[in-house]
Protein backbone atom coordinates (compact mmCIF):
# COMPACT_ATOMS: atom_id res chain seq x y z
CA UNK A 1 -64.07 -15.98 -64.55
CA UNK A 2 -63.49 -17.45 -61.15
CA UNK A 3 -60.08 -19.52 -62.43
CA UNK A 4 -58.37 -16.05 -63.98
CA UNK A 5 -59.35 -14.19 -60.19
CA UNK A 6 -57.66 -17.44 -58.51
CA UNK A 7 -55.19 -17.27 -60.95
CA UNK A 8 -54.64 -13.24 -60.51
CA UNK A 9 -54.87 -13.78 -56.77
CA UNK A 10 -52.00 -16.01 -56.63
CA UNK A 11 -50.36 -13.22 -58.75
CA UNK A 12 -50.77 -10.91 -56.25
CA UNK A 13 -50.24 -12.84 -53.21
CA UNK A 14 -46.89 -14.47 -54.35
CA UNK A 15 -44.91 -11.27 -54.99
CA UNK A 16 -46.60 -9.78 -51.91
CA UNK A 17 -45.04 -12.61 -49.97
CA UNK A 18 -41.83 -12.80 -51.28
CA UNK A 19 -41.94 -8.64 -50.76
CA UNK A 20 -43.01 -9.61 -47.17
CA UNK A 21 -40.43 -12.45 -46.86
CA UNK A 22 -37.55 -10.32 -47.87
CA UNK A 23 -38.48 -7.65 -45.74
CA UNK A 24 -38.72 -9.69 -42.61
CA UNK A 25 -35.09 -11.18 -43.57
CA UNK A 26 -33.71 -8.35 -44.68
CA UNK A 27 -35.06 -5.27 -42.89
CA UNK A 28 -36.55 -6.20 -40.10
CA UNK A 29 -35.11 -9.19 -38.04
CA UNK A 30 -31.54 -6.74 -39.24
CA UNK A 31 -33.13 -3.68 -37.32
CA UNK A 32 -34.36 -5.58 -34.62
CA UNK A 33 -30.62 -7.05 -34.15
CA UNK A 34 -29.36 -3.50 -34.65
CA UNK A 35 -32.61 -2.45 -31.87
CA UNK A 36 -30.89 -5.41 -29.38
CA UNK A 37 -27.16 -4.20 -29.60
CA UNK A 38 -28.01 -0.85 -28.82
CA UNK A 39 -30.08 -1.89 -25.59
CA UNK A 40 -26.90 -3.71 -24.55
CA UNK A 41 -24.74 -0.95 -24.94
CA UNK A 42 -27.06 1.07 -23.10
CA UNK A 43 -27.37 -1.17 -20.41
CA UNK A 44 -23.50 -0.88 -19.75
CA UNK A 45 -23.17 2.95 -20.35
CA UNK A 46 -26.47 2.84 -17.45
CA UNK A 47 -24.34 -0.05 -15.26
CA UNK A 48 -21.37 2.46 -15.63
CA UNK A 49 -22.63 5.45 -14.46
CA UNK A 50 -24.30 3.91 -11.77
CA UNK A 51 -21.15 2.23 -10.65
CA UNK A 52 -19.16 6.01 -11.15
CA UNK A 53 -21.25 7.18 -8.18
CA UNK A 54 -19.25 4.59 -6.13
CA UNK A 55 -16.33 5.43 -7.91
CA UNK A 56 -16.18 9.28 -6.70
CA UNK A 57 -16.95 8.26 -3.00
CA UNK A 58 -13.80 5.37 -3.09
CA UNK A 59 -11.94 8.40 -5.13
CA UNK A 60 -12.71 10.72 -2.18
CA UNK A 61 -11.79 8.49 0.40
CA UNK A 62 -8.73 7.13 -1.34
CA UNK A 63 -6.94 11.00 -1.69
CA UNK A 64 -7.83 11.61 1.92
CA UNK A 65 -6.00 8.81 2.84
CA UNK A 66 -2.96 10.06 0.42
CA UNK A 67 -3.44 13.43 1.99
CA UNK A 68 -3.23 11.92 5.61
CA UNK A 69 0.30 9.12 4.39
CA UNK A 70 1.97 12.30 2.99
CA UNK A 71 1.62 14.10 6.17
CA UNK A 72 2.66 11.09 8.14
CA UNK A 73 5.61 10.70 5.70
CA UNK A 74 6.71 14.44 5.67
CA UNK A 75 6.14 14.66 10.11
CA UNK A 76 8.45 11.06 9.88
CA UNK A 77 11.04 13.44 7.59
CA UNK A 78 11.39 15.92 10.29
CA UNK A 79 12.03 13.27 13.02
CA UNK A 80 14.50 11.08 11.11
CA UNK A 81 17.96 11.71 11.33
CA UNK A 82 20.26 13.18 9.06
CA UNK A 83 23.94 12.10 8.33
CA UNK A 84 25.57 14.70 10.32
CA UNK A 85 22.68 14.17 13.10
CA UNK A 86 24.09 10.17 13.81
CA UNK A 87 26.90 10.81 15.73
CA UNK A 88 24.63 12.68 18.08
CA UNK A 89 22.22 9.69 18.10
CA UNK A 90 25.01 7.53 18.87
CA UNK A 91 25.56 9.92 21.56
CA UNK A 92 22.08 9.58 23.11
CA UNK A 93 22.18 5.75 22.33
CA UNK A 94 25.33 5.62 25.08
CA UNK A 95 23.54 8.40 27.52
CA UNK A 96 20.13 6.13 27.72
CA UNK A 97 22.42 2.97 28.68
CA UNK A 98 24.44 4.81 31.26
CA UNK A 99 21.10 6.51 32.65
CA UNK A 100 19.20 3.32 33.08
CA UNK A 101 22.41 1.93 35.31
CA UNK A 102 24.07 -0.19 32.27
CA UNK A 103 27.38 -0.05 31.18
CA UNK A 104 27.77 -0.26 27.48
CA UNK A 105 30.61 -3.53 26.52
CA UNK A 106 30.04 -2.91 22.57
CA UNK A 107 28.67 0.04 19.88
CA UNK A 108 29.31 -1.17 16.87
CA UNK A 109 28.16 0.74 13.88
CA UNK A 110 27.34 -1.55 10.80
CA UNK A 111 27.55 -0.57 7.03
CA UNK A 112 24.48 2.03 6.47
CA UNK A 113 22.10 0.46 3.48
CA UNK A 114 20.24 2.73 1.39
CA UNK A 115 17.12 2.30 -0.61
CA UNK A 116 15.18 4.16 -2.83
CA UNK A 117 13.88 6.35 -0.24
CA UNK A 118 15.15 5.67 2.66
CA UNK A 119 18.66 4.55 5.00
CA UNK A 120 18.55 1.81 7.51
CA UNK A 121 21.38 2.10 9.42
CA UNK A 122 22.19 -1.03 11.71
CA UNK A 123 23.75 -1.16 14.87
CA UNK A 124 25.23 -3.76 17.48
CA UNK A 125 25.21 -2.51 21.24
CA UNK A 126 25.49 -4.67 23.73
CA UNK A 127 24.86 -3.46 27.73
CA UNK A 128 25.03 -5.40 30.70
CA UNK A 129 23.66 -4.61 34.14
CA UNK A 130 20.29 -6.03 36.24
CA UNK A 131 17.17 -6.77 34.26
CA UNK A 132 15.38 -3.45 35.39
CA UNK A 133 17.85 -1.21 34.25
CA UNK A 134 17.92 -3.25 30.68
CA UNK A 135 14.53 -2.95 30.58
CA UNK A 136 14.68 0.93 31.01
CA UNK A 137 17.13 1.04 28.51
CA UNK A 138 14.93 -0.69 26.02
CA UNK A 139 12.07 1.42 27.16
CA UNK A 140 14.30 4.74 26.49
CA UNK A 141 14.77 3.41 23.25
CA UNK A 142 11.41 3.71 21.94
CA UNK A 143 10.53 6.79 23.60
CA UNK A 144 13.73 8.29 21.04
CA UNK A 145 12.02 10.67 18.15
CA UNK A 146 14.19 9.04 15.60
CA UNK A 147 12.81 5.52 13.91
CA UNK A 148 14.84 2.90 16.34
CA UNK A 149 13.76 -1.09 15.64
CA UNK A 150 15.05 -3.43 17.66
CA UNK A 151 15.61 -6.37 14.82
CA UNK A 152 17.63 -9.04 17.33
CA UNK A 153 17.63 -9.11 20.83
CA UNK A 154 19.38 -11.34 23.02
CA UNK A 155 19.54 -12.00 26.86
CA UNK A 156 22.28 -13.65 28.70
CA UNK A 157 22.85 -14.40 32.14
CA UNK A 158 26.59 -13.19 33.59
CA UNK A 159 26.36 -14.28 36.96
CA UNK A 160 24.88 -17.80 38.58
CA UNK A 161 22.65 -16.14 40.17
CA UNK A 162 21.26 -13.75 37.32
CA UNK A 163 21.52 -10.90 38.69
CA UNK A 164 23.73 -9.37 36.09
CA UNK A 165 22.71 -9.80 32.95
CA UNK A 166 24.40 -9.13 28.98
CA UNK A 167 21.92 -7.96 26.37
CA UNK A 168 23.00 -7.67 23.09
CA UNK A 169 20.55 -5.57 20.50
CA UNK A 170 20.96 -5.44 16.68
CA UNK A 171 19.26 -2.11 16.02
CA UNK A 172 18.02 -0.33 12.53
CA UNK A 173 17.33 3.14 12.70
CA UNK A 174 15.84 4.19 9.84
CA UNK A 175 16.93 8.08 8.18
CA UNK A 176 15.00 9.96 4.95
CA UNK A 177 17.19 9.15 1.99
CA UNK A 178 18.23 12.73 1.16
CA UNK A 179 19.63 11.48 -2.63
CA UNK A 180 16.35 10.82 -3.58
CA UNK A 181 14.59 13.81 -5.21
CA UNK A 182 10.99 14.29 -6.26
């Protein structure tokens, strides 16, 4: 009787292990796979919503800033000249020299290039006079409302003992391009 309950038992045993077996392999180590992906999916929807708090500060910040360029870009629209407005620059341009004790020897308007969004107009003057009054002129220059860059500058002595000198400026002023629309 004890060999057909060692026989039975192994019976038993071996389809209960094989059942076992098969459900490690095929159910569980699966679902425990299955159990793993989702944690790592998890992980990055947690990482991601902890980074978004960051996000909505930078997003803050970042349209200030827009709001702030715009109304830097909109103030610069009002200052920069128009077309019809350059002949009065040139104007001023001629009234600076002749107010800071220069005479003006050349105003030479170059060819007006145009972006996308904005003009640069270039322009060759060339003064002459002591270095004081160039220097006012250059400092009238900037104090003008209008975008003026100075983009070449050079100095030249007219007498041997330099107290005259030539200064000739290549200057961009820069004008709203009023073509381009929003």
């Amino acid at each position: 009787m004890t060999k057909s309950l060692k026989g039975k038992s192994w019976l038993m045993t071996l389809p209960l292990a094989i059942v076992a077996v098969a459900y490690v392999y095929w159910i569980f180590l699966p679902g425990q796979q299955k159990i793993g992906d989702i944690r790592a999916e998890l992980k990055t929807h947690q990482d991601f919503v902890a980074s978004s708090q960051f996000l909505a500060s930078s997003i803050k910040l970042a349209e200030a800033e827009l709001r702030e360029t715009n109304l830097f870009v909109e103030r610069w629209k009002e200052r920069s000249p128009d077309v019809t407005d350059l002949s009065q620059l040139f104007g001023q341009i001629n009234a600076a020299a002749k107010l800071s004790g220069t005479r003006t020897t050349r105003f030479d308007p170059q060819v007006t290039e145009q972006s996308e969004t904005l003009r640069r107009i270039p322009l060759v003057v060339e003064v002459a006079g002591s270095y004081d009054g160039i220097f006012d002129f250059l400092h009238r220059l900037e104090a003008f409302p209008a975008t003026v860059w100075v983009d070449d500058m050079r100095l030249e002595s007219l007498q041997k003992d330099g107290k005259e000198i030539k200064c000739e400026l290549t200057l961009a002023i820069f004008a709203a391009n009023p073509k381009k629309s929003d």
